[in-house]
Protein backbone atom coordinates (compact mmCIF):
# COMPACT_ATOMS: atom_id res chain seq x y z
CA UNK A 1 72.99 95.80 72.69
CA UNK A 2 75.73 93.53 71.57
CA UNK A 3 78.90 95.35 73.11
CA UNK A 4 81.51 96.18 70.25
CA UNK A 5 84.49 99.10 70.70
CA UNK A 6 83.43 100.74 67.21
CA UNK A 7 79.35 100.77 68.25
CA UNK A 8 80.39 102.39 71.48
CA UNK A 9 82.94 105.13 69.76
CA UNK A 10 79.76 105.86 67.42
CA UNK A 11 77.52 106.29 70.35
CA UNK A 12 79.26 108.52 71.67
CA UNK A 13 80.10 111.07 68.70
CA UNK A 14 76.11 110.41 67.77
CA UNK A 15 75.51 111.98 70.72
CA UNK A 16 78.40 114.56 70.84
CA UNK A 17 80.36 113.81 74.34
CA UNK A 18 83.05 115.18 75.34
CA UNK A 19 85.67 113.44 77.45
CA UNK A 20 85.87 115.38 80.84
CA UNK A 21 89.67 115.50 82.19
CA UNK A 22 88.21 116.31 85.47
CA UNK A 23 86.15 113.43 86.29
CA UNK A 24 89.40 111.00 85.00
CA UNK A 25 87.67 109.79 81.90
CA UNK A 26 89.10 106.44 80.32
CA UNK A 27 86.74 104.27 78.72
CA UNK A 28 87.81 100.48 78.31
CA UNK A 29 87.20 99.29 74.56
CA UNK A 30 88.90 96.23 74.07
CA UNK A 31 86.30 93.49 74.21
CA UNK A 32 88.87 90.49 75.65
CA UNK A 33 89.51 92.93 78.44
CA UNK A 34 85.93 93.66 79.69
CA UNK A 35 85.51 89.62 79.36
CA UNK A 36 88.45 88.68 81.51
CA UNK A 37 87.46 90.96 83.89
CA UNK A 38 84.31 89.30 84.60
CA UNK A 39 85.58 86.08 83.89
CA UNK A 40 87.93 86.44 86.98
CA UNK A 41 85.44 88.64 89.04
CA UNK A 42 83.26 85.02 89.33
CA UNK A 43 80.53 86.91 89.00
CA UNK A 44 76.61 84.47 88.73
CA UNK A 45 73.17 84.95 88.94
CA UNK A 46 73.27 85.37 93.12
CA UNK A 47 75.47 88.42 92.75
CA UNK A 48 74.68 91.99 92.98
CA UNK A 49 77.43 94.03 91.46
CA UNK A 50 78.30 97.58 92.11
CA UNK A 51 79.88 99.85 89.56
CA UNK A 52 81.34 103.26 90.26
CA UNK A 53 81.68 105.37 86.73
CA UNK A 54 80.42 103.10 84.35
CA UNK A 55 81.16 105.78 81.77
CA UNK A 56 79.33 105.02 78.52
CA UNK A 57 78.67 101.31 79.54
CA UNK A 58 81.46 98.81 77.68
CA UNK A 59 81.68 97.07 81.27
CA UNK A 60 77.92 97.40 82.63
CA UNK A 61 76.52 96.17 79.80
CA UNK A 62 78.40 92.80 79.78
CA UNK A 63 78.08 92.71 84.06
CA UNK A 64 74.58 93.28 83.35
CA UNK A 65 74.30 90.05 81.65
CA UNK A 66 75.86 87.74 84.11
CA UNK A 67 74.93 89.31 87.51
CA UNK A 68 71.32 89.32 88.99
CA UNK A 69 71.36 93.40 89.62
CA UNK A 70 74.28 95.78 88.95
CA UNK A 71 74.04 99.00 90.41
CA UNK A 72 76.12 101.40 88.66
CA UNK A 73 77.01 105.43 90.13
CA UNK A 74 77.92 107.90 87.45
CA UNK A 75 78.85 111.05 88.30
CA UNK A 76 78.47 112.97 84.54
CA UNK A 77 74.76 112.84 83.69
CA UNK A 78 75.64 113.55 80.14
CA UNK A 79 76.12 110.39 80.08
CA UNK A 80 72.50 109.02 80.21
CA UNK A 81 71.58 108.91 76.52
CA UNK A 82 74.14 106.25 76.30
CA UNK A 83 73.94 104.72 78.59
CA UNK A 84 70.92 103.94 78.17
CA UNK A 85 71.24 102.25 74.98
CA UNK A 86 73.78 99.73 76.83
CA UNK A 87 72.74 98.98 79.81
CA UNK A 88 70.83 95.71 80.30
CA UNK A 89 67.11 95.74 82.22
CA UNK A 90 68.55 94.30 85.40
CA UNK A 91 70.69 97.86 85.75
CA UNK A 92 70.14 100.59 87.89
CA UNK A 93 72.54 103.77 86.86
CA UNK A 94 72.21 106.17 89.68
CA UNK A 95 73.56 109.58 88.92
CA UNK A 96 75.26 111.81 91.36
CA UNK A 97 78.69 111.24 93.47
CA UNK A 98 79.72 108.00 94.58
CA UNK A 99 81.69 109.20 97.95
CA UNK A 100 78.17 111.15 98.83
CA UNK A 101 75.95 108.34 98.47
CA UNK A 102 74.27 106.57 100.91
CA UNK A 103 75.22 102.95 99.18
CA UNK A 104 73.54 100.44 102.17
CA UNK A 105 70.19 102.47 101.54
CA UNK A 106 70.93 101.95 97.56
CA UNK A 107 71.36 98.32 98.33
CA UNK A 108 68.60 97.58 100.98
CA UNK A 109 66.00 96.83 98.27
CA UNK A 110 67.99 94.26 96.62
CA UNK A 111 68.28 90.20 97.05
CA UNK A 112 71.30 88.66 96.74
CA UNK A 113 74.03 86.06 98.16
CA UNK A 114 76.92 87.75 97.14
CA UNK A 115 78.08 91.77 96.43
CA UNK A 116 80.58 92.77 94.68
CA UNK A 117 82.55 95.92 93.26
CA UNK A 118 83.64 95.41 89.64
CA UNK A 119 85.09 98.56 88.59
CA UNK A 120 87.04 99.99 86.02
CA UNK A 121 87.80 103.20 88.85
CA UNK A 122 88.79 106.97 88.21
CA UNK A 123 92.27 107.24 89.13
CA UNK A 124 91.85 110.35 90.91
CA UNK A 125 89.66 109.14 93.21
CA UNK A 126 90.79 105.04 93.86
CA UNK A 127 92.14 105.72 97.19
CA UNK A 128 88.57 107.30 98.63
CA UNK A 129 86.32 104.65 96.97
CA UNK A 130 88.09 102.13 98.32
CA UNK A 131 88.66 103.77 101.68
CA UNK A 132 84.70 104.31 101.62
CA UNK A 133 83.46 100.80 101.36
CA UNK A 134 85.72 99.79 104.34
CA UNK A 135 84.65 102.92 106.47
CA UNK A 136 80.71 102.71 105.45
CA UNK A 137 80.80 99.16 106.41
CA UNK A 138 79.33 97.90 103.15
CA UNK A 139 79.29 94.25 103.34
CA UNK A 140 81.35 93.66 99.97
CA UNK A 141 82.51 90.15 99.56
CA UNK A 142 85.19 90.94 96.92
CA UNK A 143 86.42 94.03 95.28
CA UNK A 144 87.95 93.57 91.33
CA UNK A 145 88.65 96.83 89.75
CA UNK A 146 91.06 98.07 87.21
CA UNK A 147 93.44 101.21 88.39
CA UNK A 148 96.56 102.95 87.85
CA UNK A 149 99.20 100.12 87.68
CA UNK A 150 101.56 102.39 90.54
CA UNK A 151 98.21 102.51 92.63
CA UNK A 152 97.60 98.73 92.60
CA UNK A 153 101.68 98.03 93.45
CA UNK A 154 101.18 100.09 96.52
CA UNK A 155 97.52 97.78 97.07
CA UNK A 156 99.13 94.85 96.50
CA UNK A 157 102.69 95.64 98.18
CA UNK A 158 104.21 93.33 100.89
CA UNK A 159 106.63 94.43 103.66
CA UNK A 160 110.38 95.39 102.60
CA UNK A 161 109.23 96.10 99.02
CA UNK A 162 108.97 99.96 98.11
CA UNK A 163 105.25 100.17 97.12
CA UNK A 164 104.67 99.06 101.08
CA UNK A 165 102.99 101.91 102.92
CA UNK A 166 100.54 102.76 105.32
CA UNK A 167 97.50 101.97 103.13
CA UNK A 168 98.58 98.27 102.22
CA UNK A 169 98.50 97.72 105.89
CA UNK A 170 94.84 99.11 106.16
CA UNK A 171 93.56 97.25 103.07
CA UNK A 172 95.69 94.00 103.90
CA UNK A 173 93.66 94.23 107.33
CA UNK A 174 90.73 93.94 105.50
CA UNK A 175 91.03 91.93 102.25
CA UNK A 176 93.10 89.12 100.75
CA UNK A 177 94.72 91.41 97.83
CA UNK A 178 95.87 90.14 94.55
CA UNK A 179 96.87 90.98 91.18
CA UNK A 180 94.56 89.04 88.02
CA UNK A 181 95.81 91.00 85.01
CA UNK A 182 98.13 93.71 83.27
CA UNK A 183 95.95 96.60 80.88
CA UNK A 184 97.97 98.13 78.69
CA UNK A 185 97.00 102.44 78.14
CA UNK A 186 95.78 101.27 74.27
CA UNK A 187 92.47 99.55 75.43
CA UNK A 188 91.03 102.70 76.55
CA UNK A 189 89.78 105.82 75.05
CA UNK A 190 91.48 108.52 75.51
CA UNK A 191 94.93 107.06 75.87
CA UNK A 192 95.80 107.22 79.63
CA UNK A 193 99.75 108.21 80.12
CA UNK A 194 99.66 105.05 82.26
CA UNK A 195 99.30 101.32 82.00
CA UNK A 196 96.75 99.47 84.69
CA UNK A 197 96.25 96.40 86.35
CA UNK A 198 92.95 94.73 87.85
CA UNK A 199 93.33 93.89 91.15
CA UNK A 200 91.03 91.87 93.16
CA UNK A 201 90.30 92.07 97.21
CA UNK A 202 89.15 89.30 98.62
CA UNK A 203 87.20 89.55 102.11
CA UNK A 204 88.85 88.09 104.72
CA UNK A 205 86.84 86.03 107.32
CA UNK A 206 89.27 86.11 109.93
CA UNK A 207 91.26 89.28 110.93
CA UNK A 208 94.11 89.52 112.95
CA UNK A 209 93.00 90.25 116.80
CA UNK A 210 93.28 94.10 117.57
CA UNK A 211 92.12 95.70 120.89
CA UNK A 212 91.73 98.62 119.81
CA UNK A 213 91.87 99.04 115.77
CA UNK A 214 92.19 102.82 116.35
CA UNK A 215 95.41 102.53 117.98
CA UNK A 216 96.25 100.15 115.78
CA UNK A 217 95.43 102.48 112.21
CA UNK A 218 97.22 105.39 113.98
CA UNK A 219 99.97 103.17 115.20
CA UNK A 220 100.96 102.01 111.18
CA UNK A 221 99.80 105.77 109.88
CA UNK A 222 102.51 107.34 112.47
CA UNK A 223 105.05 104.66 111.68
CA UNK A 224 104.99 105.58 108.11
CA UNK A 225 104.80 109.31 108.70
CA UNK A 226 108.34 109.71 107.02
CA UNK A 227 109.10 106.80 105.89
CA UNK A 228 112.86 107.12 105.47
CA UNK A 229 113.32 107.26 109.23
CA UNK A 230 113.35 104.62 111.87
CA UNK A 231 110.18 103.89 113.95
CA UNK A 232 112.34 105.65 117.19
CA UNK A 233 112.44 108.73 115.05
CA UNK A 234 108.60 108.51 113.87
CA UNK A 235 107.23 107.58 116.87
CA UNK A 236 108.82 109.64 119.86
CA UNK A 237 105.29 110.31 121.43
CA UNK A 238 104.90 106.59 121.87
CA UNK A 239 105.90 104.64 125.01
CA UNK A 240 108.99 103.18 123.08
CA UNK A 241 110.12 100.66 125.58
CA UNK A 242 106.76 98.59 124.93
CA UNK A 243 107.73 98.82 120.92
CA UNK A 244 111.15 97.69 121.47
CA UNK A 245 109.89 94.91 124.09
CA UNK A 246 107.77 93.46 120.73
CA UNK A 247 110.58 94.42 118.26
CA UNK A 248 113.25 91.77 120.54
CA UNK A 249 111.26 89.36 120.54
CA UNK A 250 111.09 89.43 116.15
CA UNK A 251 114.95 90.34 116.11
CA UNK A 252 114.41 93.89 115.16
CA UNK A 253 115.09 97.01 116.94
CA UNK A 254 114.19 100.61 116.97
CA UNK A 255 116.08 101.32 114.62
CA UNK A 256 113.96 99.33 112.09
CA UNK A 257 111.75 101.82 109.47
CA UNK A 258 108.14 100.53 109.00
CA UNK A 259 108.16 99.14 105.37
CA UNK A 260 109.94 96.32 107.16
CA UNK A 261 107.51 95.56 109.16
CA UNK A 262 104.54 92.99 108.87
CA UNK A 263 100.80 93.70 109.14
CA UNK A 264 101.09 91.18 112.53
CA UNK A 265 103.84 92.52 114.19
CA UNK A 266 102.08 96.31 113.86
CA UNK A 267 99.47 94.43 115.22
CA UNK A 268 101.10 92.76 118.06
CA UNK A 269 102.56 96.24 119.13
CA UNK A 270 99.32 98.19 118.81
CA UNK A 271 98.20 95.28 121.55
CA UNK A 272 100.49 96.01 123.88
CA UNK A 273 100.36 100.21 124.02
């Protein structure tokens, strides 16, 4: 099926479906949208794409025409009668819960040089997608997905700037992170009360050297507990002359708060506790 916004809007009153608040329904309709997506996912014929709520298919249907597989997880099964009129042969819609799914058994059967996520994502549920792929150890090459535009500054966010938290340090550790476009709320269906932005994360070959990564994650997590304090106030249980040995050497002190703090000096402290 040729992928238009007014074809899908009839598909889905032919077939009577009701937008579910709880499951964060949005559907992308704008046709330039869905293409620039893809265009900047550089997505070929070696690629197996993954696709968490593909909702009634605007998205799968054109991934399903440039990548060799797509699997696609959809949580609402009333959902099937349409998409099954959009989805391409090469598609696999599996329907159940993303975050219980056993996704390296889904992919197991599948050959392919590269995987990606492409993803126009819930917004309820960004944070544990994402969070999921990392912890399941899912060998994704590059993540491009389309969230909340606040959710995607605090992705995205570098140290000093207010977005900066705890979670850009985890992802950071992981991926290359980058904006590729703005969405405005009017290319969906229903409306969101928020604009988006696609941002893309980008595997990163070599990591910064950690000892211990669990120290490290609850190192950053602690620093940020309250993050209007200083790390001496947030981090009391800590041996705090080995942080301040580190800190000296950067020209900081104790009194520093975390969002000033880069991704490799966390790192060089979690090294030396």
């Amino acid at each position: 099926m040729e992928y238009s916004a007014n074809k899908m809007k009839k598909n889905l009153d032919d077939n009577n479906f009701n937008f579910k608040k709880k499951y964060g329904q949005n559907f992308i309709v704008d046709k330039n949208v869905i293409h620039s997506i893809i265009k900047k996912s550089d997505i070929d014929k070696e690629t197996l794409v993954i696709e968490i709520g593909p909702g009634a298919g605007s998205l799968t249907s054109e991934l399903g025409k440039i990548a060799k597989n797509v699997i696609a997880y959809e949580i609402d099964e009333t959902l099937k009668p349409i998409l099954k009129q959009n989805i391409t042969p090469n598609t696999q819609v599996i329907y159940g819960d993303f975050l219980k799914q056993d996704v390296l058994k889904d992919i197991k059967n599948y050959n392919y040089q590269k995987l990606y996520v492409v993803a126009n994502l819930p917004y309820y549920i960004t944070t544990p997608i994402i969070i999921k792929l990392i912890e399941d150890e899912i060998p994704v090459d590059k993540i491009v997905v389309m969230v909340q535009k606040e959710v995607g500054d605090r992705f995205k966010a570098t140290p000093g700037s207010k977005s900066y938290n705890s979670l850009s340090i985890f992802l950071n550790y992981y991926f290359e992170v980058k904006k590729l476009i703005d969405v405005s709320r009017n290319v969906f269906i229903p409306k969101p009360n928020v604009d988006s932005i696609v941002v893309s994360f980008t595997k990163r070959d070599k990591k910064i050297p950690l000892k211990n990564k669990e120290i490290f994650f609850k190192l950053v997590k602690d620093s940020f507990k309250q993050k209007r304090k200083t790390l001496k106030n947030n981090l009391k249980e800590y041996d705090l002359s080995k942080i301040e040995k580190v800190l000296e050497k950067h020209n900081l002190n104790l009194t520093v708060r975390a969002e000033n703090l880069s991704i490799e000096i966390f790192a060089e402290i979690a090294n030396e506790l």
